[in-house]
Protein backbone atom coordinates (compact mmCIF):
# COMPACT_ATOMS: atom_id res chain seq x y z
CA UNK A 1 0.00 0.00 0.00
CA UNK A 2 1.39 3.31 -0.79
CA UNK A 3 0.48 6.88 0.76
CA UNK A 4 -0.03 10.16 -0.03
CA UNK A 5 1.33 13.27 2.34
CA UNK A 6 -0.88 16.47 3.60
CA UNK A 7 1.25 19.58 4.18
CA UNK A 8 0.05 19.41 7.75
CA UNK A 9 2.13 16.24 8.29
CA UNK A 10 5.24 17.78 7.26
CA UNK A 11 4.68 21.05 8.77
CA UNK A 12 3.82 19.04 12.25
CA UNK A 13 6.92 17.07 11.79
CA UNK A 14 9.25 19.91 11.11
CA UNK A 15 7.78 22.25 13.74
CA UNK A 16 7.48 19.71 16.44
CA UNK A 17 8.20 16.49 17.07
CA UNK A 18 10.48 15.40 13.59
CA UNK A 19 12.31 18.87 14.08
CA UNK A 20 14.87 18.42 11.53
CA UNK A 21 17.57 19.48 14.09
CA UNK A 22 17.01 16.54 16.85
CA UNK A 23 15.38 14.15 14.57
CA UNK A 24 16.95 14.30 10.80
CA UNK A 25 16.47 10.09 10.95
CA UNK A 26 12.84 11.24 10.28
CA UNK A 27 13.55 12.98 7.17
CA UNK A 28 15.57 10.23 5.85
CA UNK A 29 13.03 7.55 6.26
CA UNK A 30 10.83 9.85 5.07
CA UNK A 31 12.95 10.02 1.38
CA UNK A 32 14.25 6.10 1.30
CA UNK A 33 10.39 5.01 1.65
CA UNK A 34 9.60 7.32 -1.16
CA UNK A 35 12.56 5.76 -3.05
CA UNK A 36 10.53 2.50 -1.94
CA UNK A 37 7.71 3.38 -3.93
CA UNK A 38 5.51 3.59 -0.63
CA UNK A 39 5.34 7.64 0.04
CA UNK A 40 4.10 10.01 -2.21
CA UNK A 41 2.40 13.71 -2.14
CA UNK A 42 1.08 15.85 -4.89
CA UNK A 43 2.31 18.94 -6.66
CA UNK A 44 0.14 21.42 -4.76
CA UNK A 45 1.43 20.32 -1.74
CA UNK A 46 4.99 20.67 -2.64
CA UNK A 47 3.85 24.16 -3.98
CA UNK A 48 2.56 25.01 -0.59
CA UNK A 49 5.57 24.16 1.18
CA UNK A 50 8.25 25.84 -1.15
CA UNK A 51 6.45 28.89 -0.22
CA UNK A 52 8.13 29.37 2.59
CA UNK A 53 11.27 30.57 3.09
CA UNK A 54 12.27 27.97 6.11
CA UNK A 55 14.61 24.59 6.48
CA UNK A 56 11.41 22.63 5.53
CA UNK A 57 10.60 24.58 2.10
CA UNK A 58 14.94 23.67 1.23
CA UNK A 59 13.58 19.99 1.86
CA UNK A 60 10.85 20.02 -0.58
CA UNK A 61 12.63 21.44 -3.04
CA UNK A 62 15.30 19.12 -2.74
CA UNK A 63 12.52 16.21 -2.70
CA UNK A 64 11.08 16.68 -6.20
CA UNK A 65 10.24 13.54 -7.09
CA UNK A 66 8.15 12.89 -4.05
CA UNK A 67 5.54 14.90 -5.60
CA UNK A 68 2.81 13.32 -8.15
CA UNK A 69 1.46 15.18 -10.96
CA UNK A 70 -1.90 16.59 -11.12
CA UNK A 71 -2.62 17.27 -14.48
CA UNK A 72 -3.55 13.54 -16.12
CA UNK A 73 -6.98 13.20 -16.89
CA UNK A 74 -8.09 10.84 -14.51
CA UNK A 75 -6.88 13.63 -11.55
CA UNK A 76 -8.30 16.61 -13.13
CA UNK A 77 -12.08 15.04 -13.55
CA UNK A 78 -11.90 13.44 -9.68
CA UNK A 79 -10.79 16.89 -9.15
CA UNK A 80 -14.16 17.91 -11.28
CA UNK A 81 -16.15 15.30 -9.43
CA UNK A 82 -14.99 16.60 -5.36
CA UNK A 83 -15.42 20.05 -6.80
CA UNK A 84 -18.91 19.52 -8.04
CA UNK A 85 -20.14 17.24 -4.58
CA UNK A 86 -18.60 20.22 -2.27
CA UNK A 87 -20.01 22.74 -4.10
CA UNK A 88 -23.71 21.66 -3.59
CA UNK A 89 -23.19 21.23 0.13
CA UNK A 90 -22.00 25.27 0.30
CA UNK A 91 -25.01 26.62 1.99
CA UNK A 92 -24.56 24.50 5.07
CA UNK A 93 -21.03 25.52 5.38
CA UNK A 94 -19.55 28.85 6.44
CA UNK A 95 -19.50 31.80 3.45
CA UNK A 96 -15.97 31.30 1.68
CA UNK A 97 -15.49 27.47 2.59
CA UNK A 98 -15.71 25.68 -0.68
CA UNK A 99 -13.85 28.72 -2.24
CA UNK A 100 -10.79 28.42 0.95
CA UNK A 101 -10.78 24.37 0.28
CA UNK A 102 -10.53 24.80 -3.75
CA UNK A 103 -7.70 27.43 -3.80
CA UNK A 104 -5.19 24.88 -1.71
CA UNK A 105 -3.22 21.55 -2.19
CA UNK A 106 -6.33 19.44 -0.07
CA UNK A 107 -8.69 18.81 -3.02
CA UNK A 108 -5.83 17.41 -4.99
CA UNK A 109 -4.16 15.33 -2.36
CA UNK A 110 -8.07 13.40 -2.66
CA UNK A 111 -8.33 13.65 -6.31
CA UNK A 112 -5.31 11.98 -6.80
CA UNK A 113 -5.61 9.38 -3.76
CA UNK A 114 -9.36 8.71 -5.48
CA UNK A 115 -8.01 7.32 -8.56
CA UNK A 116 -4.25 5.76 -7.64
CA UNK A 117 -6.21 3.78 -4.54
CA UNK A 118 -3.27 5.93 -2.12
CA UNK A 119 -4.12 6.33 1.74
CA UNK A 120 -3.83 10.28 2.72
CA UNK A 121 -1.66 10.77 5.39
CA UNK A 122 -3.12 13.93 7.45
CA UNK A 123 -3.66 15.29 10.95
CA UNK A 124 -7.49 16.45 10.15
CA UNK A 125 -9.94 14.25 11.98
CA UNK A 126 -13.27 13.22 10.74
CA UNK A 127 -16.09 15.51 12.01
CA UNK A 128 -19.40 15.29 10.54
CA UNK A 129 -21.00 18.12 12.17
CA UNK A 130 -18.41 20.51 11.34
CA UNK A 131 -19.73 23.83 8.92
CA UNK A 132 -16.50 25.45 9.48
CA UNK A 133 -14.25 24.27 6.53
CA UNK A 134 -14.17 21.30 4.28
CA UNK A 135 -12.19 18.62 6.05
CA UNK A 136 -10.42 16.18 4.29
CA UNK A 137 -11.63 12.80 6.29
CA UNK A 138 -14.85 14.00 5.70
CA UNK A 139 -14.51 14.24 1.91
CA UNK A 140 -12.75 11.27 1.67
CA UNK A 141 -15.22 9.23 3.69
CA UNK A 142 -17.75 10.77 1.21
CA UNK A 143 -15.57 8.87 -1.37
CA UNK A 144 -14.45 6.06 0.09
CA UNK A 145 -10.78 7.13 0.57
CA UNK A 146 -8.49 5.84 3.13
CA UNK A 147 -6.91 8.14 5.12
CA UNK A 148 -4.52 8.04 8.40
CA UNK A 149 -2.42 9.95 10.79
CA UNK A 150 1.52 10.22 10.50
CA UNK A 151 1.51 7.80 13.93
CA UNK A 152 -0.47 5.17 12.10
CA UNK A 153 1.93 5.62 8.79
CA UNK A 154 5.16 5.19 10.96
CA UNK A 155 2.99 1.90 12.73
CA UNK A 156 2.40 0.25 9.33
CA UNK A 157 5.74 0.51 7.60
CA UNK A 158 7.53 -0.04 10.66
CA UNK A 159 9.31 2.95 10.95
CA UNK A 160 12.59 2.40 13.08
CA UNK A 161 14.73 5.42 14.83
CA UNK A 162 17.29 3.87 16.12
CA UNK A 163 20.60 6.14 18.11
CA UNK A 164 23.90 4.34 16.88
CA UNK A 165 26.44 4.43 19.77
């Protein structure tokens, strides 16, 4: 099974408990299970990372190949599709919600999971009765797409950080 990153997952890594300081054995499993074939993001996410100007934005742009392309056909109408289904649930949500959840990388993370059969890896949590903002367990439940926390992604390709003496 392979999985797809959230920005949130990275950002929580580098800001807290991954710190690339204290923890670069992290970063490096992070990049030999993408060599592996079994870690993945998506262009848009890369995109919102490189827009900072931190240690974390360096990575990303060092990590090209990490990040899938959006533009086949089979992305672009799931894309369509998630656009279409949010769109008609708008006046139960706050004003500018669909338009906030369109304009970043989230949308395309699911696309893209929808139609390579990925798991999202993210720190949102399913919540039904939220109007707030368009989550992504909640779409992807809609959807039937997997989806699972960094903790659970370290669990299931038993991640090892190991100190060498």
């Amino acid at each position: 099974m392979s999985y797809l990153l959230d920005s949130n997952t990275l950002i929580e890594a580098k800001n807290r408990y991954y710190q690339m300081r204290f923890c670069p054995g992290y970063w490096t499993w992070l990049t030999r299970t993408k060599r592996e074939g079994r870690l993945a993001s998506v262009e848009s996410v890369s995109a919102e990372l490189r827009r900072g100007n931190d240690e974390l934005a360096q990575w990303v742009k060092s990590q090209a190949d990490l990040f899938l392309a959006e533009s086949d056909e089979a992305t672009q109408t799931a894309f369509a599709e998630i656009a279409g289904h949010l769109a008609a649930q708008t006046t139960s949500m706050k004003a500018g919600a669909l338009d906030e959840f369109l304009s970043g990388a989230d949308p395309w993370l699911i696309a893209k999971a929808r139609v390579t059969g990925h798991t999202i890896v993210t720190h949102e949590r399913l919540n039904l009765q939220n109007r707030k903002k368009f989550l992504i367990p909640n779409v992807c439940q809609h959807y039937g797409v997997a989806w699972i926390d960094t903790f659970d992604l370290l669990d299931r390709l038993d991640a090892r950080f190991i100190l060498s003496d």
